[in-house]
Protein backbone atom coordinates (compact mmCIF):
# COMPACT_ATOMS: atom_id res chain seq x y z
CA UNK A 1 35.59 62.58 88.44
CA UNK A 2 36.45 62.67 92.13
CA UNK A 3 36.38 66.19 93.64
CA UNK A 4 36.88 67.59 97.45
CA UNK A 5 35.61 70.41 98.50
CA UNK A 6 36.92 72.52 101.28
CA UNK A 7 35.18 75.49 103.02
CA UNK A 8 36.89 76.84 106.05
CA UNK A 9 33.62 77.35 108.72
CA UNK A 10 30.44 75.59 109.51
CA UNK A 11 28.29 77.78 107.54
CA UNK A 12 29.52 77.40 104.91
CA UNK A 13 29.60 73.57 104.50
CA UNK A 14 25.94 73.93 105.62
CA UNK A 15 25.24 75.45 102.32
CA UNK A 16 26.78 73.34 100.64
CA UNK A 17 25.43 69.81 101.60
CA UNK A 18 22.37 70.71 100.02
CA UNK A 19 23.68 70.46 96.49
CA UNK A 20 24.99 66.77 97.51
CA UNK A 21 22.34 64.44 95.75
CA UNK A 22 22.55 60.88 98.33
CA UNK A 23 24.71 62.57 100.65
CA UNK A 24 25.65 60.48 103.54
CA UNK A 25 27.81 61.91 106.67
CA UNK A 26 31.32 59.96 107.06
CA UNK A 27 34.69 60.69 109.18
CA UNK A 28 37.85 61.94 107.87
CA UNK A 29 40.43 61.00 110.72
CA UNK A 30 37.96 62.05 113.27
CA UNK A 31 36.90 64.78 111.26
CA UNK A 32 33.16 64.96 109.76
CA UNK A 33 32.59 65.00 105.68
CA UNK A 34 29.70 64.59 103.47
CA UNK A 35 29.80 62.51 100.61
CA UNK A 36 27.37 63.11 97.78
CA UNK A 37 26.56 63.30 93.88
CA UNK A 38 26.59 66.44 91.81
CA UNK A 39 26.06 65.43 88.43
CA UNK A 40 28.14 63.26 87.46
CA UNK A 41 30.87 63.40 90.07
CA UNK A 42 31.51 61.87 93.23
CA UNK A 43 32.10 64.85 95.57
CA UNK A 44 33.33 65.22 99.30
CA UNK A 45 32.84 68.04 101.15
CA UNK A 46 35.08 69.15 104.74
CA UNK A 47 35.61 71.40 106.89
CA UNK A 48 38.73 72.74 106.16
CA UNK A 49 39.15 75.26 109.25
CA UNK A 50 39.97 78.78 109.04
CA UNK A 51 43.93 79.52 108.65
CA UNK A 52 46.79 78.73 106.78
CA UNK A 53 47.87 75.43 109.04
CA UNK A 54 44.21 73.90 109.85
CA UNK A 55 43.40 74.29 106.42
CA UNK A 56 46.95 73.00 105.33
CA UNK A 57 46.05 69.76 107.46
CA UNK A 58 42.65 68.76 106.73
CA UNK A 59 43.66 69.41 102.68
CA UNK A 60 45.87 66.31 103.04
CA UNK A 61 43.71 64.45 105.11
CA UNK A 62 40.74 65.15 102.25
CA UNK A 63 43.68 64.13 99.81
CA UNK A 64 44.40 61.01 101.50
CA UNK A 65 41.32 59.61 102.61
CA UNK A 66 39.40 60.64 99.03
CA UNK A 67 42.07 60.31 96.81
CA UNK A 68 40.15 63.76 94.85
CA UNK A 69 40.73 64.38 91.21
CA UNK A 70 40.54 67.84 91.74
CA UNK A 71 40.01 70.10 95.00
CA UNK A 72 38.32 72.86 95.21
CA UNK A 73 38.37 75.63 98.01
CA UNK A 74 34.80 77.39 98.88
CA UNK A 75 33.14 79.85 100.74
CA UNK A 76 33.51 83.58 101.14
CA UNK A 77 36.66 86.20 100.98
CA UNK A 78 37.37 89.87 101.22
CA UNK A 79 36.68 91.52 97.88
CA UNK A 80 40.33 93.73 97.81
CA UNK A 81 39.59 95.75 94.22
CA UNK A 82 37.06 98.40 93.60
CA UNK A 83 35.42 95.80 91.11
CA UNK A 84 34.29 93.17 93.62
CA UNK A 85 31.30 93.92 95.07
CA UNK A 86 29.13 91.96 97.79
CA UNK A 87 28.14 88.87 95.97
CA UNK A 88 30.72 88.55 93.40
CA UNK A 89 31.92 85.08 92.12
CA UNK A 90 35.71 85.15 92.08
CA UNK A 91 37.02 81.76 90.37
CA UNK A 92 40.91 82.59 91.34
CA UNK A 93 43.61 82.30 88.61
CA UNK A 94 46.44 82.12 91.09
CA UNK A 95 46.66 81.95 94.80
CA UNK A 96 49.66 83.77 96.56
CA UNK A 97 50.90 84.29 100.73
CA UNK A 98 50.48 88.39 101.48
CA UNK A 99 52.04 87.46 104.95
CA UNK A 100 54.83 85.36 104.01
CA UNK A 101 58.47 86.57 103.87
CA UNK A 102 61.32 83.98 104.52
CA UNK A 103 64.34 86.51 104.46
CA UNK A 104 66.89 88.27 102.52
CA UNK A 105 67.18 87.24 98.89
CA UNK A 106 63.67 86.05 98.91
CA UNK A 107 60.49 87.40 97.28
CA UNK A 108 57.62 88.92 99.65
CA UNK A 109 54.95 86.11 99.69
CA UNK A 110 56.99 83.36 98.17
CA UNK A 111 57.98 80.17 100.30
CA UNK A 112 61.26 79.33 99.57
CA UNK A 113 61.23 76.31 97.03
CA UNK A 114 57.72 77.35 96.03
CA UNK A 115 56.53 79.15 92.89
CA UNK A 116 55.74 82.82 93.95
CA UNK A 117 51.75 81.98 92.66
CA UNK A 118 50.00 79.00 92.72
CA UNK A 119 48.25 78.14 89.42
CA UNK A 120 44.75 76.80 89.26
CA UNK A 121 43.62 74.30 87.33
CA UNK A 122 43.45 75.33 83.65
CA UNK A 123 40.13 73.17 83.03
CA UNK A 124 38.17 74.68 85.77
CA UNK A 125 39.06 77.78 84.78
CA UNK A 126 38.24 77.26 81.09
CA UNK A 127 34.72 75.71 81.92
CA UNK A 128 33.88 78.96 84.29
CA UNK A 129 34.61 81.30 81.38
CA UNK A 130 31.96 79.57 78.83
CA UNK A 131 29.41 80.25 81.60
CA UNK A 132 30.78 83.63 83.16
CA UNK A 133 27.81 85.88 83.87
CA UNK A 134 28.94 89.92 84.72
CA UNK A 135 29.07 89.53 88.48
CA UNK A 136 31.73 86.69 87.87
CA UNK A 137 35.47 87.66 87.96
CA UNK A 138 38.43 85.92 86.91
CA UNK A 139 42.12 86.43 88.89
CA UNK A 140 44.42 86.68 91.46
CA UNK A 141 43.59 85.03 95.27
CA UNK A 142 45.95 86.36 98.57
CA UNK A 143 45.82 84.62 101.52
CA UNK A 144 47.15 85.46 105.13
CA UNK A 145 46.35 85.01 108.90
CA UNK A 146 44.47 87.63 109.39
CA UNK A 147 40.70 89.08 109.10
CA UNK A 148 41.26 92.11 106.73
CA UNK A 149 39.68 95.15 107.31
CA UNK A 150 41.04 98.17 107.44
CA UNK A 151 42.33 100.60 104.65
CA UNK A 152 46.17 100.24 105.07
CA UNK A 153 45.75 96.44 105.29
CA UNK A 154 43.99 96.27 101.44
CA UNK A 155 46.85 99.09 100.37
CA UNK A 156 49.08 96.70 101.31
CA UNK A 157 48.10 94.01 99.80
CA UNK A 158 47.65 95.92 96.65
CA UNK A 159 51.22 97.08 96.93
CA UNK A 160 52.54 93.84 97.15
CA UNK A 161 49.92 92.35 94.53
CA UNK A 162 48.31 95.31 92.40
CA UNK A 163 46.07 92.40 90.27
CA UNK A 164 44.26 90.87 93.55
CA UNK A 165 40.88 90.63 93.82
CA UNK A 166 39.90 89.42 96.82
CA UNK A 167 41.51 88.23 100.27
CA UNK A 168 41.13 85.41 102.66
CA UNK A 169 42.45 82.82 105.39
CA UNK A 170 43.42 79.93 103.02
CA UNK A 171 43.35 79.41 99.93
CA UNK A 172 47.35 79.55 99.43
CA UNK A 173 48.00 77.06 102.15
CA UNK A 174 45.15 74.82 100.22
CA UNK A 175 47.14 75.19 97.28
CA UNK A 176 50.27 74.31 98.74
CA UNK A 177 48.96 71.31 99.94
CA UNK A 178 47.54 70.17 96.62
CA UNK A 179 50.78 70.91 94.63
CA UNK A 180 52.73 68.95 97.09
CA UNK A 181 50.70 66.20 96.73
CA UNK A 182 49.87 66.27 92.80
CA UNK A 183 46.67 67.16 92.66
CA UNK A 184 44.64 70.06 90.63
CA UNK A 185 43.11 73.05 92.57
CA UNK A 186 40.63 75.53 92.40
CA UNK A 187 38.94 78.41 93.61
CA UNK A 188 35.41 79.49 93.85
CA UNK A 189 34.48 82.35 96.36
CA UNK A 190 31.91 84.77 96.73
CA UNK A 191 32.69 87.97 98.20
CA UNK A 192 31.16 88.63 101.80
CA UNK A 193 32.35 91.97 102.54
CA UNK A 194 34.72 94.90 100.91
CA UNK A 195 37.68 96.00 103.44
CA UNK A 196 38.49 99.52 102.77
CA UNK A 197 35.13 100.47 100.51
CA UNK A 198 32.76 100.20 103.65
CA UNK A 199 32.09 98.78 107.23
CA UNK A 200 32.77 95.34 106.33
CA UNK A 201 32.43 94.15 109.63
CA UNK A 202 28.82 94.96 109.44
CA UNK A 203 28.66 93.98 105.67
CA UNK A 204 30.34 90.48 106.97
CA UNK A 205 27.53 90.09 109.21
CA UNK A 206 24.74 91.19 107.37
CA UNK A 207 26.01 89.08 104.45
CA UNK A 208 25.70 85.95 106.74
CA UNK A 209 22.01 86.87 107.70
CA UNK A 210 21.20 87.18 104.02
CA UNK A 211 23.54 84.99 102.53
CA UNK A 212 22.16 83.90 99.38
CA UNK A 213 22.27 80.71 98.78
CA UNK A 214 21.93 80.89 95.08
CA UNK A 215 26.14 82.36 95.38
CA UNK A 216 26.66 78.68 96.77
CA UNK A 217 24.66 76.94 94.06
CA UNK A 218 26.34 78.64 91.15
CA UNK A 219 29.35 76.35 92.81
CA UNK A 220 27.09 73.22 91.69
CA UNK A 221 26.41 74.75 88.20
CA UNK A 222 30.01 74.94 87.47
CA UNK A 223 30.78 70.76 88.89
CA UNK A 224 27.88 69.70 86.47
CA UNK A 225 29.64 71.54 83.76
CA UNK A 226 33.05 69.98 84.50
CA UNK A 227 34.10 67.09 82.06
């Protein structure tokens, strides 16, 4: 199988290249990507770019150059439920807009001519669940242009989308991009800070200085195990 892999900033791709087995550096319309083995599967990884529109872009240009199988979207997010905690593994169900509204006689978060939530891809999710450990959750994804981090932002959210789990910059867009294009989508995050539980600006940070790599790795783990 032929899988992309996204992650929206630097540090993030830098933990992932390690789990590329012959990984050699190549450009993607100007853009740098590393291409690799994990198992079995040919993998690509890019910078995606944080944001709905850079991360929009560079999911086609991964799609077009690569030709992917399956995509999947990486790195951290916002935990946005009382059950994720720093270091969580979501692997997202559905992906939906928080920001979105397009006008009277539409739904909040739904582009018009676009499902209202994005579906992942039903093997991914299936393989995660034979190997789901406690600290790995299973659901709903919201995306928006915005760093959450305050209270009244997460109530929002919830009010909008009582079943999400966590919150971040792109995986909607990603998704919207892959469905307009045909091909299946997943995500795997691990959550970096909780808006609304704590100071996540200071758990953000001190996440980065800690960051575990073995949350990263777990993302290799579940490749090997896909068919």
């Amino acid at each position: 199988m032929k899988i992309g892999i996204l992650a929206a900033m630097d540090k993030e791709v830098a933990l992932l290249i390690p789990l590329l087995k012959d990984m050699q550096e190549i450009e993607i319309d100007k853009k740098k990507a590393y291409m690799g083995k994990v198992g079995n599967h040919e993998v690509c990884v890019m910078k995606c770019g944080i944001g709905k529109v850079s991360s929009a872009l560079n999911a086609y240009r991964l799609i077009e150059y690569f030709h992917p199988d399956l995509v999947i979207n990486s790195g951290v997010a916002g935990g946005a439920d009382p059950s994720m905690k720093v270091g969580s593994l979501l692997i997202a169900t559905e992906a939906a807009y928080h920001d979105v509204w397009c006008g009277p006689g539409t739904k909040w978060g739904q582009i018009d001519g676009m499902p209202e939530r994005f579906k992942m891809d039903k093997d991914v999710i299936d393989s995660c669940r034979k190997e789901a450990s406690p600290d790995v959750r299973f659901g709903l994804i919201c995306s928006g242009d915005r760093f959450i981090s305050k209270v009244e932002e997460v109530d929002f959210i919830k009010s909008v989308y009582p079943d999400a789990l966590a919150c971040d910059m792109e995986s909607a867009s990603i998704a919207q991009s892959c469905q307009d294009c045909g091909v299946p989508f997943a995500v795997i995050r691990v959550v970096s800070d909780t808006p609304g539980q704590a100071d996540n600006i200071s758990q953000y940070k001190n996440f980065w200085i800690e960051a575990p790599e073995k949350t990263f790795r777990s993302i290799k783990s579940i490749i090997e195990n896909l068919d």
